[in-house]
N, C-alpha and C. Protein backbone atom coordinates (compact mmCIF):
# COMPACT_ATOMS: atom_id res chain seq x y z
N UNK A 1 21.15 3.46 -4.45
CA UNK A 1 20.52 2.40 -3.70
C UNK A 1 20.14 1.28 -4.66
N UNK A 2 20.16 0.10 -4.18
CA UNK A 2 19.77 -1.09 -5.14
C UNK A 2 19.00 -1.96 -4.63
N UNK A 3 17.86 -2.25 -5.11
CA UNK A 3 16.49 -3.10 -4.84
C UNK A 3 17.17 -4.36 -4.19
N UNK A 4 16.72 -5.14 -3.49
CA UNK A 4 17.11 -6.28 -2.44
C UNK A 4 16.07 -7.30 -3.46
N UNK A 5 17.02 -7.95 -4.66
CA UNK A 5 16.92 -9.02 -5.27
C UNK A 5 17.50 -10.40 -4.62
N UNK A 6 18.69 -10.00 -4.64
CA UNK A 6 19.30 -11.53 -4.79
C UNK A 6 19.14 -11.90 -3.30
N UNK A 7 19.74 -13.44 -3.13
CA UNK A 7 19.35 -14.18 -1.96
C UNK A 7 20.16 -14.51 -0.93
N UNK A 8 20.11 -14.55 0.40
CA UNK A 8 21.02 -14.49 1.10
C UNK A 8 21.36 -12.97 1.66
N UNK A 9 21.00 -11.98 1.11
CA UNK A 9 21.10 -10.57 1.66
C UNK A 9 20.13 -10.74 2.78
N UNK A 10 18.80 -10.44 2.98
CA UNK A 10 18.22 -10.57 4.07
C UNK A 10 17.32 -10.92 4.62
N UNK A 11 16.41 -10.84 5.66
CA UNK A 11 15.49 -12.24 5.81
C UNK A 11 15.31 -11.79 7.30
N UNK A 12 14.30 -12.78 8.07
CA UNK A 12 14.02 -12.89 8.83
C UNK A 12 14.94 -13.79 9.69
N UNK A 13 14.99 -13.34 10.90
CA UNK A 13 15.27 -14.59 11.94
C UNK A 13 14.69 -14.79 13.46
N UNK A 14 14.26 -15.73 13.67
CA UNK A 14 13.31 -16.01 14.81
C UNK A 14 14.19 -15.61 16.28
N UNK A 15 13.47 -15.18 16.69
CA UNK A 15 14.07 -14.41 17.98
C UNK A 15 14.08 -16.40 19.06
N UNK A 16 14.81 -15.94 19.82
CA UNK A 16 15.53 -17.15 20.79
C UNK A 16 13.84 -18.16 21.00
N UNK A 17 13.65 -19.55 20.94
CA UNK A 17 12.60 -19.71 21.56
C UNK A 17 11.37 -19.46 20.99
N UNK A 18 11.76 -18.99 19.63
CA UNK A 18 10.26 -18.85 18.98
C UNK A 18 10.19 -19.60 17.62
N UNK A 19 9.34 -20.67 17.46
CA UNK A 19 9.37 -21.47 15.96
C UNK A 19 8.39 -20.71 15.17
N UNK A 20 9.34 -20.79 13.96
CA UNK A 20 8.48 -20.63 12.63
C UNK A 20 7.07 -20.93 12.25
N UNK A 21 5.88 -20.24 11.90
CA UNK A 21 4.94 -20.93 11.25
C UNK A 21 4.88 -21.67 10.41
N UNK A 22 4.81 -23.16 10.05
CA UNK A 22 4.32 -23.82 9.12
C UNK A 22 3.01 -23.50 8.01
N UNK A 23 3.15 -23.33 6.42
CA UNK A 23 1.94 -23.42 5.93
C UNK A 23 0.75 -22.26 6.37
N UNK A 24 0.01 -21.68 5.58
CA UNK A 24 -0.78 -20.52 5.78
C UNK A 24 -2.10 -21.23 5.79
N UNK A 25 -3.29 -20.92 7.03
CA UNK A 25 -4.21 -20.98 6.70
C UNK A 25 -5.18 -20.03 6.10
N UNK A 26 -6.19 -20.37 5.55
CA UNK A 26 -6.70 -19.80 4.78
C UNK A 26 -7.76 -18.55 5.09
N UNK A 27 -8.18 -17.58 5.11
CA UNK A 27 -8.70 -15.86 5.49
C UNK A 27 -9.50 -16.59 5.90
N UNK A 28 -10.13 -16.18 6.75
CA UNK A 28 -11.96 -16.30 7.08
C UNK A 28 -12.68 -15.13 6.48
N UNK A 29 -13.87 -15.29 5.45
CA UNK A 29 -14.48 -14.31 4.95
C UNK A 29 -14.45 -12.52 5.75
N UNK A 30 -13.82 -11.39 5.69
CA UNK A 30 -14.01 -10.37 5.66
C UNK A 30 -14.98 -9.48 5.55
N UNK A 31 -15.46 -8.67 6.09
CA UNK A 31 -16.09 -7.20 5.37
C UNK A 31 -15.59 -5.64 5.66
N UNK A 32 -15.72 -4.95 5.11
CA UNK A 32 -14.89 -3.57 5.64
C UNK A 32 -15.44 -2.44 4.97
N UNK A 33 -16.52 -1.70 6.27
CA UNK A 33 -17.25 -0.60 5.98
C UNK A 33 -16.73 0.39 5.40
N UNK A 34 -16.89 1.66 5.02
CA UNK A 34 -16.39 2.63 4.56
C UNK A 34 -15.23 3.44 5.48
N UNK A 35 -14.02 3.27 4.78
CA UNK A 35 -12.83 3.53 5.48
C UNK A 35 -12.23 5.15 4.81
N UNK A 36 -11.23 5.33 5.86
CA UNK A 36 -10.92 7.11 5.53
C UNK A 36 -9.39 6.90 5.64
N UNK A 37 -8.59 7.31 4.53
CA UNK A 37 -7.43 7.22 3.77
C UNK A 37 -6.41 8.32 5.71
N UNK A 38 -7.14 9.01 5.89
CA UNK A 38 -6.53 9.50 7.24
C UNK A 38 -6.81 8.79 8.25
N UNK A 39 -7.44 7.80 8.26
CA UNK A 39 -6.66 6.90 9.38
C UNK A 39 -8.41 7.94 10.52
N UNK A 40 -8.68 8.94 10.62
CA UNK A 40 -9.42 9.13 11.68
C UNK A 40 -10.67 9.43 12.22
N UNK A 41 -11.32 8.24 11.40
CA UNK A 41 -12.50 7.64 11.69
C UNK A 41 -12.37 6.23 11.64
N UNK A 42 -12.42 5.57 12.93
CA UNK A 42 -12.79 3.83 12.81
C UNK A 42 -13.38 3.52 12.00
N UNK A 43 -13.50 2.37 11.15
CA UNK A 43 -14.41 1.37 10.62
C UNK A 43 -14.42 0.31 10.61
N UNK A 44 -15.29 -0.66 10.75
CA UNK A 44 -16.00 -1.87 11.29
C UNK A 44 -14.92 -2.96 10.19
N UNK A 45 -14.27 -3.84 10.31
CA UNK A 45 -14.02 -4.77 9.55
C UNK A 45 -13.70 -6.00 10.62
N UNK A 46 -13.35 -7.22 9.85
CA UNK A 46 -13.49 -8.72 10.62
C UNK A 46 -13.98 -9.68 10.16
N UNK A 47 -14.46 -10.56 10.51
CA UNK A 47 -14.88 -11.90 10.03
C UNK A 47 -16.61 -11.34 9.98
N UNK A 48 -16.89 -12.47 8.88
CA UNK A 48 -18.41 -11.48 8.97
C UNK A 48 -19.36 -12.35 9.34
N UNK A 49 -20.37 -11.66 10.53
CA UNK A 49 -21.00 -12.13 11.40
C UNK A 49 -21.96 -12.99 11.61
N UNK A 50 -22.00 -13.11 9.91
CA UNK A 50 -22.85 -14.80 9.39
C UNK A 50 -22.42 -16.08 9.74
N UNK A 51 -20.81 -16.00 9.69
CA UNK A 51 -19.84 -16.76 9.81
C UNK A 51 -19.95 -17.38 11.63
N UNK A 52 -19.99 -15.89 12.36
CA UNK A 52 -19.84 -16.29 13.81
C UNK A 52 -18.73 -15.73 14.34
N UNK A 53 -17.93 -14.86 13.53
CA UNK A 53 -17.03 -14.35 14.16
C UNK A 53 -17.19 -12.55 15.07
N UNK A 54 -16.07 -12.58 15.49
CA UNK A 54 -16.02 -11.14 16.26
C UNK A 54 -15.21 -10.18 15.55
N UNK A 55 -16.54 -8.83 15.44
CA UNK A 55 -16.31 -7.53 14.98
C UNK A 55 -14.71 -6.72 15.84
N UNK A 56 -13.92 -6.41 14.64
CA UNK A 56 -12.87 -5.21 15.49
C UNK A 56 -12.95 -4.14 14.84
N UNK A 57 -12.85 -2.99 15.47
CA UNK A 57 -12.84 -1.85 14.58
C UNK A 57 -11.24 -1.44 14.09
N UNK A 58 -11.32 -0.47 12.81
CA UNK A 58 -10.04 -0.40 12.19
C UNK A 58 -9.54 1.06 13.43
N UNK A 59 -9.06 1.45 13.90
CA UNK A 59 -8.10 2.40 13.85
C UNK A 59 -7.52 3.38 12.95
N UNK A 60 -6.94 2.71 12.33
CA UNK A 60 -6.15 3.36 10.95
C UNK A 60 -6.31 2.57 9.67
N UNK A 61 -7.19 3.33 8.68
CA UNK A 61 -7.43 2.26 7.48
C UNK A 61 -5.53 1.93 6.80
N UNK A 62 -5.65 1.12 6.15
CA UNK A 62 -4.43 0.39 4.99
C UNK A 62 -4.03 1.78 4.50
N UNK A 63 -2.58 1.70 4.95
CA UNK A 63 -1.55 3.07 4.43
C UNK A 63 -0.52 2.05 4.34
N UNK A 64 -0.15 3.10 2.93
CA UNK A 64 1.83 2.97 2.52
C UNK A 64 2.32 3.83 3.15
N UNK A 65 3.05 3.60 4.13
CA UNK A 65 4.24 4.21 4.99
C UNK A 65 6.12 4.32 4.67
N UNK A 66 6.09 5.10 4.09
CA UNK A 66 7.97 4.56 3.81
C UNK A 66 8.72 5.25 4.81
N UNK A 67 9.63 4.47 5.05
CA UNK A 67 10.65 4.92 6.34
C UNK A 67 12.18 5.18 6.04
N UNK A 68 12.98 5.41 5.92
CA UNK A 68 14.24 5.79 6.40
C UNK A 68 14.82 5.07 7.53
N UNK A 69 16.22 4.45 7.24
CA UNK A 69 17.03 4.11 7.80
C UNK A 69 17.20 5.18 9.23
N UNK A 70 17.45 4.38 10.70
CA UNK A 70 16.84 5.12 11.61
C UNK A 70 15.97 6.11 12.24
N UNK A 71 14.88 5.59 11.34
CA UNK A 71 13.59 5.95 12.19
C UNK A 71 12.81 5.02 12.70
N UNK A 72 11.50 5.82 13.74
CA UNK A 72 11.16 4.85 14.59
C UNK A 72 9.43 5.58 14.30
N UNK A 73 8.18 4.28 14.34
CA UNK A 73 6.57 4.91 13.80
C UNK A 73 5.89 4.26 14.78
N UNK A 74 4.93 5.48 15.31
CA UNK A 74 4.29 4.88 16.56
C UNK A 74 2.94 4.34 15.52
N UNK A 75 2.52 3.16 15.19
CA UNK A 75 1.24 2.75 14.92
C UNK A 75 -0.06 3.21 15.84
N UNK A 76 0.47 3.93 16.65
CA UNK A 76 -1.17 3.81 17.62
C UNK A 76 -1.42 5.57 16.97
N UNK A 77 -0.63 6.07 16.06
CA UNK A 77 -0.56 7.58 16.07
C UNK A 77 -1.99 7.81 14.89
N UNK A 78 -2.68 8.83 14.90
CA UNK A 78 -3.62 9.23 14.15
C UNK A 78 -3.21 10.39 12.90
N UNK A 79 -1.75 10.68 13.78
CA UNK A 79 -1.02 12.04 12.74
C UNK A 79 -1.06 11.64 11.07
N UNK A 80 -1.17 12.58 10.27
CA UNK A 80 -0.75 12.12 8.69
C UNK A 80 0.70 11.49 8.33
N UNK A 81 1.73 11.95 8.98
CA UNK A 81 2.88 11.30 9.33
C UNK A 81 2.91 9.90 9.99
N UNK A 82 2.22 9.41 10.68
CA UNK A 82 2.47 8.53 11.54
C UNK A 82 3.33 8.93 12.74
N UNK A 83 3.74 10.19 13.06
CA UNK A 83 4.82 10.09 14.04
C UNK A 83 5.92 9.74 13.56
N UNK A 84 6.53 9.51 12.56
CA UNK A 84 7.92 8.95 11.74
C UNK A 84 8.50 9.61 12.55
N UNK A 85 9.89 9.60 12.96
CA UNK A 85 10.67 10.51 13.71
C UNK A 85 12.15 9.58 14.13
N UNK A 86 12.99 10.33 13.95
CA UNK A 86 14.33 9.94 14.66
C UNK A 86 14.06 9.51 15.50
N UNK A 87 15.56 8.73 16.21
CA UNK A 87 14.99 7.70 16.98
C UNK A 87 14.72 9.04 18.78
N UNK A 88 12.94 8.29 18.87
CA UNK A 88 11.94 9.29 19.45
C UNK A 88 12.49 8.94 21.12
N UNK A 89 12.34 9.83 21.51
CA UNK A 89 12.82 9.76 23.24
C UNK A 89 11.15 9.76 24.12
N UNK A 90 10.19 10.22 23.23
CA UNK A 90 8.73 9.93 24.13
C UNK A 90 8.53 8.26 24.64
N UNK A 91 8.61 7.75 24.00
CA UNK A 91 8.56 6.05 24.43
C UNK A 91 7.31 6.09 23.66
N UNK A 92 6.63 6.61 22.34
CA UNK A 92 5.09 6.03 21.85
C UNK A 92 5.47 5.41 20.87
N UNK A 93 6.41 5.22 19.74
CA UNK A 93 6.92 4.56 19.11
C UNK A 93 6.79 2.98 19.36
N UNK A 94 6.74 2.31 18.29
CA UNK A 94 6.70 1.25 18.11
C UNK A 94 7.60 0.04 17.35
N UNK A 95 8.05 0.60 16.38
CA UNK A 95 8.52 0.06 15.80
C UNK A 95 9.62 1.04 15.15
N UNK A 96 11.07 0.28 15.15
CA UNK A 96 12.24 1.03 14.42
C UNK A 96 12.40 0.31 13.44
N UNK A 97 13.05 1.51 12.69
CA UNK A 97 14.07 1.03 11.49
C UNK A 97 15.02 1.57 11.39
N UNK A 98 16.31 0.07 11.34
CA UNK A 98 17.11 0.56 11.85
C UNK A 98 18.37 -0.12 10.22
N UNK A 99 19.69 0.25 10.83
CA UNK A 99 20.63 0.24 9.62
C UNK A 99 20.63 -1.32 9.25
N UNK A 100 20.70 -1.81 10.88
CA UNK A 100 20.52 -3.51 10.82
C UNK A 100 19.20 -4.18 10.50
N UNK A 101 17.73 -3.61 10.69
CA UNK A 101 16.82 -4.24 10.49
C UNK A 101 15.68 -3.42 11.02
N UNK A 102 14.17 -4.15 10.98
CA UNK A 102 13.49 -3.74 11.73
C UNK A 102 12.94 -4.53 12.86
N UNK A 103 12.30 -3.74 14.46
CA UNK A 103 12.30 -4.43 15.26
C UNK A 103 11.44 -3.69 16.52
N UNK A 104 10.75 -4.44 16.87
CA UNK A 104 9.67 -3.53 17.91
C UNK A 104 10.23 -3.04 19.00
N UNK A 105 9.76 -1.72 19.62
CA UNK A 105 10.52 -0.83 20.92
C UNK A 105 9.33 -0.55 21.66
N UNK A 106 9.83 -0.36 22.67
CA UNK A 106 8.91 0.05 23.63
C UNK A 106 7.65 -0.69 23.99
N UNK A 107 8.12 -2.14 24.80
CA UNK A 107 7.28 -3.12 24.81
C UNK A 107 5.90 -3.34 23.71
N UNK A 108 6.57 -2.90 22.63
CA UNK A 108 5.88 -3.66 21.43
C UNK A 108 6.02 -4.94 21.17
N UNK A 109 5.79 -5.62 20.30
CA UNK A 109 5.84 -7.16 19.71
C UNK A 109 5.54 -6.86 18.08
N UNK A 110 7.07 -7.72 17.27
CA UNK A 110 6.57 -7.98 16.32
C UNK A 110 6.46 -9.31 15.78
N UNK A 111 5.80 -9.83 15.50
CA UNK A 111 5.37 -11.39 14.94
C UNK A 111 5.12 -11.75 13.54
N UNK A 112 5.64 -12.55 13.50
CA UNK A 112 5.19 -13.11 11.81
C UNK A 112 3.79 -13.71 11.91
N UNK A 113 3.16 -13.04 10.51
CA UNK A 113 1.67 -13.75 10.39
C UNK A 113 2.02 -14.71 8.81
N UNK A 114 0.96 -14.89 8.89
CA UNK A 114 0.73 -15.72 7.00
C UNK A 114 0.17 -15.22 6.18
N UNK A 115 -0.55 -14.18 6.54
CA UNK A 115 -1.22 -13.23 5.75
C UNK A 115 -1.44 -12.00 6.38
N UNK A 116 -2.54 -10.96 5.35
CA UNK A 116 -3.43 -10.27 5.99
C UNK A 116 -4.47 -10.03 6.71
N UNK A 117 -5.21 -8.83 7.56
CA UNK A 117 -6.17 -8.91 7.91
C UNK A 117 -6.43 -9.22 9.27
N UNK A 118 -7.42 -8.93 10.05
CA UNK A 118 -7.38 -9.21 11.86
C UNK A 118 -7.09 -10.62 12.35
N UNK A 119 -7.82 -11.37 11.45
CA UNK A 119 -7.88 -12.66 12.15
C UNK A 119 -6.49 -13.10 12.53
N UNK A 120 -5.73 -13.27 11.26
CA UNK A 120 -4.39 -13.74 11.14
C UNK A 120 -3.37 -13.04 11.56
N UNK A 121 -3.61 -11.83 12.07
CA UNK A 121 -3.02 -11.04 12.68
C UNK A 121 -2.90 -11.32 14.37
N UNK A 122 -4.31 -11.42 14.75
CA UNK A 122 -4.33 -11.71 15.98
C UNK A 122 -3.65 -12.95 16.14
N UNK A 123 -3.83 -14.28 15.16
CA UNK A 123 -3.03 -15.60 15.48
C UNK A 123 -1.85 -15.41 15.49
N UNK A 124 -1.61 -14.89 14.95
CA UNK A 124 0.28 -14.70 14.90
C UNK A 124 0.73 -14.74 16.34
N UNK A 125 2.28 -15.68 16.45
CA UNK A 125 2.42 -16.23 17.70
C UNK A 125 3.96 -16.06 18.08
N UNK A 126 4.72 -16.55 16.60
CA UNK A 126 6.26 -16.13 16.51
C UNK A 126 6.86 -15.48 16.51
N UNK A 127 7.59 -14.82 17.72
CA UNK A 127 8.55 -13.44 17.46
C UNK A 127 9.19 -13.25 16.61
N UNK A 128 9.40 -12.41 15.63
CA UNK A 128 10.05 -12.05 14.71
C UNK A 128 11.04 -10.55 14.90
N UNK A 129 12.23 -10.57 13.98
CA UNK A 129 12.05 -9.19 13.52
C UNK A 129 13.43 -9.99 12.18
N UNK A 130 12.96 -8.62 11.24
CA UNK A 130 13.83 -8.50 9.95
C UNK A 130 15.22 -7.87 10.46
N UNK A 131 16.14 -8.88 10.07
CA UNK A 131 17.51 -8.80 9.98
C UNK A 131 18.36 -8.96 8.86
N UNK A 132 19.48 -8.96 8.73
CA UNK A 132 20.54 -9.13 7.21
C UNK A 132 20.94 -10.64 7.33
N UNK A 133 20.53 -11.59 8.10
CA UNK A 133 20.82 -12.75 8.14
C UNK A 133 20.33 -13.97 7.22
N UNK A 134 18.82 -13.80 6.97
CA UNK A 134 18.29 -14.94 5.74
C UNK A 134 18.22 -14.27 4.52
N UNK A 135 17.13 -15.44 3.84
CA UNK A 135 16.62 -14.76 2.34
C UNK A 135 15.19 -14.13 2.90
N UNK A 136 14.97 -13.12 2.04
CA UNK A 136 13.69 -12.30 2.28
C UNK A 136 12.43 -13.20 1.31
N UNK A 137 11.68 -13.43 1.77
CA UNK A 137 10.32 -13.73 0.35
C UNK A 137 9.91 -12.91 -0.08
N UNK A 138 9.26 -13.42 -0.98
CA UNK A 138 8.44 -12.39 -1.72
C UNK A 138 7.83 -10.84 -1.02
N UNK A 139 6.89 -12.01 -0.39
CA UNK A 139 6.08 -11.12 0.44
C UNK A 139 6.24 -11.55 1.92
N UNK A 140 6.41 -10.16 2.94
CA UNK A 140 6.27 -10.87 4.28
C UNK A 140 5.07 -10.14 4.95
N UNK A 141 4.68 -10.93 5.60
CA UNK A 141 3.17 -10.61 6.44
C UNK A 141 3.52 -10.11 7.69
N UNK A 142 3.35 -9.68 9.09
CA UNK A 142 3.50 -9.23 10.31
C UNK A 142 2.94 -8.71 11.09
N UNK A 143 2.64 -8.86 12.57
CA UNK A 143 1.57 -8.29 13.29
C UNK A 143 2.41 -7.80 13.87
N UNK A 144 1.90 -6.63 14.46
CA UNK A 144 2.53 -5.60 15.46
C UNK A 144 1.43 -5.19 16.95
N UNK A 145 2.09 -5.99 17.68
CA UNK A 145 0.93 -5.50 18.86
C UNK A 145 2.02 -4.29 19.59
N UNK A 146 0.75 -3.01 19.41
CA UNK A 146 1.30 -2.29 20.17
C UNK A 146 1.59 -1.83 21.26
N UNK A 147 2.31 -0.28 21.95
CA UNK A 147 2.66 -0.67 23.29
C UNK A 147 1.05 0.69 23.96
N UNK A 148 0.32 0.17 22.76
CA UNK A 148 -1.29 0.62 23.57
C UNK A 148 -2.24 -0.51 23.39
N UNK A 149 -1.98 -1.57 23.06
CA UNK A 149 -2.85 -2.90 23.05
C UNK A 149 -3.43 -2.81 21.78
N UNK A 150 -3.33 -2.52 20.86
CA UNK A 150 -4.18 -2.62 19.23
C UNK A 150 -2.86 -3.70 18.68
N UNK A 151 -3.31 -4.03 17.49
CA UNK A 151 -2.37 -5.17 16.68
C UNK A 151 -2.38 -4.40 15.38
N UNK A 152 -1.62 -4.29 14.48
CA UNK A 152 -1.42 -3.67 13.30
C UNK A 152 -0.80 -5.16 12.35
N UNK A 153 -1.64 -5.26 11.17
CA UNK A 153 -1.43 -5.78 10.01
C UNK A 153 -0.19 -5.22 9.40
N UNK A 154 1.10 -5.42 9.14
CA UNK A 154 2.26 -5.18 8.51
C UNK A 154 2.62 -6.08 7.23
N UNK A 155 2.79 -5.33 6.00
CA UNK A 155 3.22 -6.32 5.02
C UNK A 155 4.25 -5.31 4.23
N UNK A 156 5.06 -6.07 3.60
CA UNK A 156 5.82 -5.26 3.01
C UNK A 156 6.51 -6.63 1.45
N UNK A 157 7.19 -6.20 0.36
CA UNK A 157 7.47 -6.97 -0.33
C UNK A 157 8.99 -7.23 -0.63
N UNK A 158 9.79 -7.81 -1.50
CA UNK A 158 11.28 -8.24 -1.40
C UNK A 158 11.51 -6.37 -1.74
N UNK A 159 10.93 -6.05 -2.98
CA UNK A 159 11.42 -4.73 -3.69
C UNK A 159 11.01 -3.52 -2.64
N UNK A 160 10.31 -4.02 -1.96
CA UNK A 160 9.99 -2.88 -0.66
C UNK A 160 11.06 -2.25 0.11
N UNK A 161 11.88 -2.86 0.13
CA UNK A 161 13.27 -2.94 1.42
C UNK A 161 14.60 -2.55 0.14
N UNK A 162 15.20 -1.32 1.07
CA UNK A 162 16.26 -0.88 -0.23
C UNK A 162 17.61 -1.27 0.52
N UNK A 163 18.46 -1.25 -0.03
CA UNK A 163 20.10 -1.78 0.64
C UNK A 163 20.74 -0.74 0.51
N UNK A 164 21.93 0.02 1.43
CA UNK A 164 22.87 0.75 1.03
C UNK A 164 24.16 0.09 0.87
N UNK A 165 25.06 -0.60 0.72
CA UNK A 165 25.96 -1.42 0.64
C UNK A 165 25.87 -2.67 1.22
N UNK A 166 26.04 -2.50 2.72
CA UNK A 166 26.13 -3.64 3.62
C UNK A 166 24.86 -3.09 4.40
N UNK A 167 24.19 -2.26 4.45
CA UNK A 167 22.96 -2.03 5.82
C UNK A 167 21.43 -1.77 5.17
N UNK A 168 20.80 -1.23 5.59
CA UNK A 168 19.28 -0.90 5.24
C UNK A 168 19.60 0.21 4.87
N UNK A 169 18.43 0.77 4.12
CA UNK A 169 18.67 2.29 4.12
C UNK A 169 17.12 3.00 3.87
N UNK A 170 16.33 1.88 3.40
CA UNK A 170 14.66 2.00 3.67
C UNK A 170 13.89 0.89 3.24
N UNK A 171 12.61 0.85 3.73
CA UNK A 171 11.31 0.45 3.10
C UNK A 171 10.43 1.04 3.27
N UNK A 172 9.68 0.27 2.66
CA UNK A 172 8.07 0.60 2.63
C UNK A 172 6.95 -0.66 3.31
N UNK A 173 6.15 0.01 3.87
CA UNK A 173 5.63 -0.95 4.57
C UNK A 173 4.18 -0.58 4.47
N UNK A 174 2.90 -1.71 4.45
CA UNK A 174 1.60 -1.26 4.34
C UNK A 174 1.02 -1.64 5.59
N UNK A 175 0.45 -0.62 5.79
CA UNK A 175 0.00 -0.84 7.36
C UNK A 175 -1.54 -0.50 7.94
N UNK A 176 -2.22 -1.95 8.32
CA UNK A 176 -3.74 -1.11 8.58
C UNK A 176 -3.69 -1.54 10.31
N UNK A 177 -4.11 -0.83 11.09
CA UNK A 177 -3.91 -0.43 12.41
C UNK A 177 -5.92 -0.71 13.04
N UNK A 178 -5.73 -2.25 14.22
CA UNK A 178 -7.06 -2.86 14.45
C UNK A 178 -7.15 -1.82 16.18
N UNK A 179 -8.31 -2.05 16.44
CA UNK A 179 -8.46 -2.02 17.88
C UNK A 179 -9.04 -3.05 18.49
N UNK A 180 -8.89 -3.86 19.11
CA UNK A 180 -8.94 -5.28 19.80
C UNK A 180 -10.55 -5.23 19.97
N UNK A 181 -11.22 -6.18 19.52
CA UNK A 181 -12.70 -6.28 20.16
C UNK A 181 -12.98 -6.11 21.25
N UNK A 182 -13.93 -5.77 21.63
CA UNK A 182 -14.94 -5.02 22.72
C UNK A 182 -15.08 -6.77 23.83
């Protein structure tokens, strides 16, 4: 397998009808209570409430997830796995990875953000999914609203994503999993 350096291998492309974000705005101050590497205990993070913003709780704290070329990860899952699984016939799945790319299932949504974190997660507006068609950046950001209503923070980097000749064959992806404010 060989790291996805050079340019023109792969990239994003905007699904029919959806424009690109221009320019990143900038985090709104954060805080993030004591979090659990298993994902199963919520904790409080968001804009912090000096500021004026609204509390979401985490779901699933910030995990490295690596996937395999056709598989499919339900984000709403609490398992130590995530649910990773061939491509899954339950419909809880969320998101595949596939030889061609990755791309949300099961009335999921995936969107390009500009960063990390709830806020910018929730703004995210542009359909996305990763295909073999552009250049990849550095770093790509992504929200994932799932097909149980939470939004998941997705980032992953150029060296994240591996090539087998002409197709995918894995990445890695970091993933912290919100539950929509109250």
């Amino acid at each position: 397998m060989l790291a996805l350096i050079g340019a023109g291998i792969v990239g994003w492309s905007a699904r029919p009808g959806a424009a690109p974000e221009a320019g990143a705005p900038a985090p709104s101050p954060t805080r993030t209570t004591a979090s659990s590497s298993s994902g199963s205990s919520p904790t409080t993070a968001g804009p912090d409430p000096a500021t004026g913003g609204t509390s979401v709780t985490v779901h699933r704290a910030e995990t490295v997830v690596p996937l395999s070329a056709r598989t499919e990860i339900d984000l709403d899952s609490l398992a130590p796995d995530w649910d990773v699984a061939g491509y899954d016939e339950t419909g809880r799945a969320d998101l595949r990875f596939s030889t061609i790319g990755l791309e949300a299932i099961n009335n999921a949504e995936l969107r390009q953000a500009t960063g990390d974190g709830p806020d910018l997660c929730q703004q995210a507006t542009a359909q996305y999914q990763l295909t073999l068609d552009e250049d990849l950046p550095e770093t790509r950001y992504t929200c994932a609203i799932t097909n149980e209503d939470r939004f998941a923070s997705v980032r992953f980097n150029r060296e994240d994503v591996r090539m087998g000749y002409t197709v995918f064959s894995s990445i890695t992806l970091t993933i912290t999993v919100y539950n929509r404010a109250a």
